[in-house]
N, C-alpha and C. Protein backbone atom coordinates (compact mmCIF):
# COMPACT_ATOMS: atom_id res chain seq x y z
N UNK A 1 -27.93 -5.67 30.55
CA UNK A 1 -27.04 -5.78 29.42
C UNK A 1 -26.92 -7.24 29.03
N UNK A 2 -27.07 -7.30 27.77
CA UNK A 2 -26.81 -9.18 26.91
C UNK A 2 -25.31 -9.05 26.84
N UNK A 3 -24.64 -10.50 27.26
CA UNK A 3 -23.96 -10.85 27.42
C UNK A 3 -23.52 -10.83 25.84
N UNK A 4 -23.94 -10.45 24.76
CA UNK A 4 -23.17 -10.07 23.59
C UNK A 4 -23.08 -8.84 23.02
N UNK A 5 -23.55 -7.55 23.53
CA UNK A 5 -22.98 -6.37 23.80
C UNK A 5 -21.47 -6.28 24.40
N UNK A 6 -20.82 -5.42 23.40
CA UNK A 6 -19.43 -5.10 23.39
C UNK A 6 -19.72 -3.77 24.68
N UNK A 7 -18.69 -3.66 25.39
CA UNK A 7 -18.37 -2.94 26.28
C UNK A 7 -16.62 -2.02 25.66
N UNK A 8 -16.74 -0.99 25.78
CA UNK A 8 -15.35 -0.26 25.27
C UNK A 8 -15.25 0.54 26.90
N UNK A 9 -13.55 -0.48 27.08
CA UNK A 9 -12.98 0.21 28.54
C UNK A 9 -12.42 1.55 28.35
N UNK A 10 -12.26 1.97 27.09
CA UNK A 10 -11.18 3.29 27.14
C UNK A 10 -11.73 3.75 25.99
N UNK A 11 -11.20 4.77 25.61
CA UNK A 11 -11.36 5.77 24.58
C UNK A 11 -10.77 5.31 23.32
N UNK A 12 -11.19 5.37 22.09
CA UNK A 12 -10.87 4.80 20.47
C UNK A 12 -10.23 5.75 20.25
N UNK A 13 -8.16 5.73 19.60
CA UNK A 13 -8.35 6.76 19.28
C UNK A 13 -7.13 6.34 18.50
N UNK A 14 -5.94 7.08 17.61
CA UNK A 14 -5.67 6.42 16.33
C UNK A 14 -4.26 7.16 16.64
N UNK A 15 -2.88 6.08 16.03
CA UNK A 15 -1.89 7.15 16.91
C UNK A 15 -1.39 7.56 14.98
N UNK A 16 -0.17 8.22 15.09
CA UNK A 16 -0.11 8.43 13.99
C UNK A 16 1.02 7.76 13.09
N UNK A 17 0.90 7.32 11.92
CA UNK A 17 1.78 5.90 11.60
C UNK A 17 3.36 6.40 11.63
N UNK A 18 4.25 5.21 12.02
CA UNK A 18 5.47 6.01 12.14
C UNK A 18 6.65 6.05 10.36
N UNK A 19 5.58 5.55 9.30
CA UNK A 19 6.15 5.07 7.96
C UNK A 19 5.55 5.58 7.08
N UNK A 20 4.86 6.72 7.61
CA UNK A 20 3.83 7.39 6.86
C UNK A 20 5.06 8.70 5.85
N UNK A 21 6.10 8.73 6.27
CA UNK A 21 6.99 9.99 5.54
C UNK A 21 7.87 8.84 4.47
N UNK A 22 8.24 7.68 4.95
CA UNK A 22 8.39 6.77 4.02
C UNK A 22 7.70 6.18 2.80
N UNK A 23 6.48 6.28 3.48
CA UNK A 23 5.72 5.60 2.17
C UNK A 23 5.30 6.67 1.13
N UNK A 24 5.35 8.04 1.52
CA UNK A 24 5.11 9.22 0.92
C UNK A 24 6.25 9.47 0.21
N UNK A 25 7.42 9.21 0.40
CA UNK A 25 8.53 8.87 -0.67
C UNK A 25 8.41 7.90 -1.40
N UNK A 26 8.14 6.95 -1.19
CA UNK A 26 7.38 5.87 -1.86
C UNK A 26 6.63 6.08 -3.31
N UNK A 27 5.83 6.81 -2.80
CA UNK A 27 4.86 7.14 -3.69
C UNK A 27 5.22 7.84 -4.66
N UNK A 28 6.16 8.82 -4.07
CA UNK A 28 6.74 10.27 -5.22
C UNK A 28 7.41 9.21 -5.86
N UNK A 29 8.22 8.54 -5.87
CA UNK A 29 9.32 7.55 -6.60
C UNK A 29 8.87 7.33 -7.83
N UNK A 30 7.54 6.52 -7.35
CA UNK A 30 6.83 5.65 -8.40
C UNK A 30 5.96 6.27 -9.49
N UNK A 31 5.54 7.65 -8.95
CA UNK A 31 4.90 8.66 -10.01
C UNK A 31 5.95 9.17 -10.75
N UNK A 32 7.33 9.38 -10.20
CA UNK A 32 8.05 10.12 -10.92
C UNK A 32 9.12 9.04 -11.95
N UNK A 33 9.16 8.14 -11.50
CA UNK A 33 9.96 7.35 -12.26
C UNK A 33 9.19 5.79 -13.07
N UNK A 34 7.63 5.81 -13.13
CA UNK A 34 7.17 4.60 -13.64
C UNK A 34 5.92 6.18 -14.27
N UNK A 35 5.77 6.44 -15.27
CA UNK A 35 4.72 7.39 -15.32
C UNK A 35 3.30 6.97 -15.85
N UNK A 36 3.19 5.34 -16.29
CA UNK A 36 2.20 5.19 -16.86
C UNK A 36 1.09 4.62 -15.50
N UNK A 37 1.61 4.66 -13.85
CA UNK A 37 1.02 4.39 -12.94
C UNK A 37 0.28 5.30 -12.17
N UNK A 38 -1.25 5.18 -12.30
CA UNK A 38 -2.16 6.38 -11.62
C UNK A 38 -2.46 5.74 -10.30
N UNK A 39 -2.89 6.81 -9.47
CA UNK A 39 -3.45 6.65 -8.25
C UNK A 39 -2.79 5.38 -7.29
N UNK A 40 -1.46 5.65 -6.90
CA UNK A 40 -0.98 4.58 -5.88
C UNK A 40 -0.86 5.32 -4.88
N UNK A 41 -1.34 3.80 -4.04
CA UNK A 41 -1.53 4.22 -2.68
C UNK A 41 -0.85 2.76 -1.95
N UNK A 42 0.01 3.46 -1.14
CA UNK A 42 0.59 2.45 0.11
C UNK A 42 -0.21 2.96 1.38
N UNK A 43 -0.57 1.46 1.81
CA UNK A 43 -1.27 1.39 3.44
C UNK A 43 -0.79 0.36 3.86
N UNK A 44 -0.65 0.74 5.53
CA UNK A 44 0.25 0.24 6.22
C UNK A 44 -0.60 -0.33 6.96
N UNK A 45 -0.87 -1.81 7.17
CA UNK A 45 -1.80 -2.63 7.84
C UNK A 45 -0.76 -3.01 9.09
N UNK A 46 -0.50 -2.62 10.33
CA UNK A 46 0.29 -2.91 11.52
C UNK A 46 1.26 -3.98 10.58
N UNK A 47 0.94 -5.22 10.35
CA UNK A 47 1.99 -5.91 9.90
C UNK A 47 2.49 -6.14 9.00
N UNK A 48 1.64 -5.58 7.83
CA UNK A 48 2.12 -5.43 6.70
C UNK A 48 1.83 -4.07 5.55
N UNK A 49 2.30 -4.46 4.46
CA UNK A 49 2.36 -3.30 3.83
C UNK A 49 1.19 -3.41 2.56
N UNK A 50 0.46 -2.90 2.05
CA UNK A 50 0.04 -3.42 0.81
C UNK A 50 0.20 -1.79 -0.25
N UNK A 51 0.41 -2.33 -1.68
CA UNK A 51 0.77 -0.82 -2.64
C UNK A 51 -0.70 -1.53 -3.29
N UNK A 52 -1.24 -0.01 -3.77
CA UNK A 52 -2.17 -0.95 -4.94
C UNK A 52 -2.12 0.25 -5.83
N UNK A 53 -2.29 0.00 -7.39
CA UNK A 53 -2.22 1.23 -8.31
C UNK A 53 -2.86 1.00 -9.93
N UNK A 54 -3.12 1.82 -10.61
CA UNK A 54 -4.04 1.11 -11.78
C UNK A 54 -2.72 2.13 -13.00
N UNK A 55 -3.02 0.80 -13.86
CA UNK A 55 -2.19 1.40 -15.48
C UNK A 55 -3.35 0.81 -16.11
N UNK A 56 -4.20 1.77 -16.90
CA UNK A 56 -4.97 1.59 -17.80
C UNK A 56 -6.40 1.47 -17.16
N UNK A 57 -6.82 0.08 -17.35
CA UNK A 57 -7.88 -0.76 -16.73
C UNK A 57 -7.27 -2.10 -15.63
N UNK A 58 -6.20 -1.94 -15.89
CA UNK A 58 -5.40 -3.05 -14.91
C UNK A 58 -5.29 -2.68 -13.58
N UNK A 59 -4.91 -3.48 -12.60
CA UNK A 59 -4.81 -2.94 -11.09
C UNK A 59 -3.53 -3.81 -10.93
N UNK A 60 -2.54 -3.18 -10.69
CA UNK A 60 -1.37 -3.32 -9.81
C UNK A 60 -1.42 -3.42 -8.42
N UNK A 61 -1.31 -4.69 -7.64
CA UNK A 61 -1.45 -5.00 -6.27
C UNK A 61 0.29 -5.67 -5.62
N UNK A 62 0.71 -5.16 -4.51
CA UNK A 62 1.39 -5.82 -4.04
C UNK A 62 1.64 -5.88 -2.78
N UNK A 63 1.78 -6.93 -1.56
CA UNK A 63 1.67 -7.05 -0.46
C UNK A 63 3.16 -7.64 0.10
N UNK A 64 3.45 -7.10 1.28
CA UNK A 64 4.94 -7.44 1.77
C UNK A 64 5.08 -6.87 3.36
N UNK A 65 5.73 -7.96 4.01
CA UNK A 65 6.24 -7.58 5.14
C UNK A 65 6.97 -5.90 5.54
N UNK A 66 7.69 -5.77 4.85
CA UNK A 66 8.61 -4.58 4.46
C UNK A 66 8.40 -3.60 3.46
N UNK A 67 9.09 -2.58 3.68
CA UNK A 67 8.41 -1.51 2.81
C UNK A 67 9.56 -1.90 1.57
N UNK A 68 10.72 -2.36 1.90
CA UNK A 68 11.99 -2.96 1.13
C UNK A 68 11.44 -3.75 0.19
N UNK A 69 10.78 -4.75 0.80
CA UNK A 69 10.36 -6.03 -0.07
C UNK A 69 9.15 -5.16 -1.09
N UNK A 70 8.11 -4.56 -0.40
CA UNK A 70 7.08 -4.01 -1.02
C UNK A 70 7.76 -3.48 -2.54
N UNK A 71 8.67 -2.82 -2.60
CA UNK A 71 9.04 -1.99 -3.50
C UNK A 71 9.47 -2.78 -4.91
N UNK A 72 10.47 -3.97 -4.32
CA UNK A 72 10.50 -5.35 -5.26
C UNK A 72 9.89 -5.80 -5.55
N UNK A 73 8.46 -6.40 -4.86
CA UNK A 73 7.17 -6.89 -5.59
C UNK A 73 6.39 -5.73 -6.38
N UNK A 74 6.54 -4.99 -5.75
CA UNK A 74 6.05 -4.00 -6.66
C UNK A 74 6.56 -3.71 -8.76
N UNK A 75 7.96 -3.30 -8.56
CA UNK A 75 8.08 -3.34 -9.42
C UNK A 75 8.17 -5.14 -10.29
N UNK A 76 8.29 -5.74 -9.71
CA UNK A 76 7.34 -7.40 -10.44
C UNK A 76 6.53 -7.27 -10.83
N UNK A 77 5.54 -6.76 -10.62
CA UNK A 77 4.50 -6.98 -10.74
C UNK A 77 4.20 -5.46 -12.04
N UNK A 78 4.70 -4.57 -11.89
CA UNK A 78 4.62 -3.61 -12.80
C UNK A 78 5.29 -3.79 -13.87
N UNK A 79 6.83 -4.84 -14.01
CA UNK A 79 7.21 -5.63 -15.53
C UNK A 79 6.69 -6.54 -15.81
N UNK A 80 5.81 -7.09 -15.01
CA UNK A 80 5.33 -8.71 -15.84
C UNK A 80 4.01 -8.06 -16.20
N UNK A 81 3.16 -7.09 -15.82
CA UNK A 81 1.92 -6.65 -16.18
C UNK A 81 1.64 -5.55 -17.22
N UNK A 82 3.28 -4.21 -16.80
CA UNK A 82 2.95 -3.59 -17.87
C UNK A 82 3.67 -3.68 -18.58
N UNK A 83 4.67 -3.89 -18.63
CA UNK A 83 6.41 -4.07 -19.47
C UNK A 83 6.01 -5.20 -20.56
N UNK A 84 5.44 -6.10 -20.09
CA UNK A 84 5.11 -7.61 -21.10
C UNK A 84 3.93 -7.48 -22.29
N UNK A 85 3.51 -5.74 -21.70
CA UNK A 85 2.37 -5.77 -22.96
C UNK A 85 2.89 -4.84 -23.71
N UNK A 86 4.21 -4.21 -23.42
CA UNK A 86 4.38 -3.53 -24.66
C UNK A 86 5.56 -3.77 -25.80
């Protein structure tokens, strides 16, 4: 064996997220109360949060410690991008 071959001591295996019923409220929120926003999706990177979502040809991105904060940048980013063009 070369000393740059990865060795795996244990088994790969994926637990299941514990913000996953949160962010799925999340989501309903934003379809139901912003309607010109398709396809958002919150993923939960261990330390952070990122939303990403498209109005039109535009892409709505926002990244945050918190799912709290997420929701505030979020909608920032959905008045200065879509609110300012109409």
């Amino acid at each position: 064996m070369h000393s740059t071959e990865k060795t795996c001591s244990r088994a790969k295996h994926s637990t299941p997220s514990t913000t996953a019923n949160a962010r799925q409220a999340l989501v309903q929120y934003f379809t139901e109360n912003y309607p010109p926003v398709k396809r958002l999706k919150i993923k939960d990177h261990k330390n952070f949060f990122v939303a990403r979502a498209r109005y039109g040809k535009r892409v709505l991105h926002a990244k945050a410690y918190s799912l709290e904060r997420l929701v505030i940048y979020f909608r920032q980013e959905f008045e200065t991008k879509v609110l300012a063009l109409n």
